[in-house]
Protein backbone atom coordinates (compact mmCIF):
# COMPACT_ATOMS: atom_id res chain seq x y z
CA UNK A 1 0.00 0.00 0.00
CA UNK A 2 1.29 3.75 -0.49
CA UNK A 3 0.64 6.89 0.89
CA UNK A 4 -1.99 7.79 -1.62
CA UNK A 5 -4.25 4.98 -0.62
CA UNK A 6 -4.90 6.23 2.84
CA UNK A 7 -8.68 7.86 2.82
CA UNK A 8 -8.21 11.43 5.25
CA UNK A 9 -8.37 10.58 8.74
CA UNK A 10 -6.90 6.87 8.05
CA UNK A 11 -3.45 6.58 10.05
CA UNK A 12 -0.76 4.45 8.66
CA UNK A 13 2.84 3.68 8.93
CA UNK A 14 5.76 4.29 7.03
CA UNK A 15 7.57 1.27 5.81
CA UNK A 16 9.80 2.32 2.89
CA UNK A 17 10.76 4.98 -0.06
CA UNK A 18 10.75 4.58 -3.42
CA UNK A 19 13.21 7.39 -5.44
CA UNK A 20 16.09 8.92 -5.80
CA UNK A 21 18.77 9.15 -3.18
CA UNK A 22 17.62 13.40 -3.54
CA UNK A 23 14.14 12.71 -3.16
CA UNK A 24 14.77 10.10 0.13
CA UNK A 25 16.39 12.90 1.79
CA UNK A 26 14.04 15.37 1.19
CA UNK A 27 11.68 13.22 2.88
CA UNK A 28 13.87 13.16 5.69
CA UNK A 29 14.65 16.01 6.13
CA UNK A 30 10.76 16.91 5.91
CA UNK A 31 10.16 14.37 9.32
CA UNK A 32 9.54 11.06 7.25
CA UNK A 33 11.48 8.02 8.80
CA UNK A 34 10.26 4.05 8.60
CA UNK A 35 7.92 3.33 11.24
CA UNK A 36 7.28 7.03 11.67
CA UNK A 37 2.90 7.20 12.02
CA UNK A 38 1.36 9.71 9.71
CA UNK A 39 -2.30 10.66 9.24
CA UNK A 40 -3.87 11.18 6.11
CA UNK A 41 -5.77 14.77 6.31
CA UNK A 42 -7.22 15.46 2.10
CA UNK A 43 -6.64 14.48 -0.86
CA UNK A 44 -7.18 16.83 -3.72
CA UNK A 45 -9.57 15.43 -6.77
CA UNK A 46 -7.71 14.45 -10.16
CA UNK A 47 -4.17 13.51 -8.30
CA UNK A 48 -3.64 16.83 -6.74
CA UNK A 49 -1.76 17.54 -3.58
CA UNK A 50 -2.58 15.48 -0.47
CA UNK A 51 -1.73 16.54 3.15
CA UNK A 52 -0.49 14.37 5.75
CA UNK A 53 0.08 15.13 9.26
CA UNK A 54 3.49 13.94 10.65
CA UNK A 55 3.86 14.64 14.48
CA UNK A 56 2.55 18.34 14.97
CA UNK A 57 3.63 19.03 11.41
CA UNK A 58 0.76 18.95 8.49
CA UNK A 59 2.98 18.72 4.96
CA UNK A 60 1.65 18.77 1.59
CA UNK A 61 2.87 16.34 -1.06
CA UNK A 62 2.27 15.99 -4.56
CA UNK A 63 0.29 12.73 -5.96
CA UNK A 64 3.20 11.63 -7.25
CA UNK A 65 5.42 11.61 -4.18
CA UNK A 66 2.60 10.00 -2.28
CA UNK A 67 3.46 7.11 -4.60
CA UNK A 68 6.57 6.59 -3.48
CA UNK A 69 5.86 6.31 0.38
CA UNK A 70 5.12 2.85 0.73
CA UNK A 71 2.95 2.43 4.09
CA UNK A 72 1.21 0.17 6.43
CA UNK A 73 -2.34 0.68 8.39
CA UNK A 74 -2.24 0.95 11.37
CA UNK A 75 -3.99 -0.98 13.86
């Protein structure tokens, strides 16, 4: 499952990245790390943006980088 399947309010785990060495840094550098919860809050309608909440953070992503955040539901 990735990051893009989570409906808003659904709360899932980080398991992996997909990308470029650039891209997996970004992430980190943005708060992502494996096993690191995150919260879906929208999604935008024909692949836009989708924001997540990360610890007290709330980040927006594009569709595309939602792809390659492979996660895991939680609970």
């Amino acid at each position: 499952m990735v990051l893009s399947d989570l409906e808003p309010s659904q709360i899932g785990e980080i398991i992996s990245f997909k990308g470029s060495n650039g891209f997996q840094i970004r992430l980190a550098e943005m708060g992502f790390r494996s096993q690191q919860k995150i919260r879906m809050i929208s999604k935008m309608a024909f692949n836009g943006p989708v924001q997540v909440q990360i610890r007290n953070s709330i980040i927006s992503l594009r569709y595309d980088d939602a792809l390659q955040i492979r996660i895991e539901l939680d609970g």
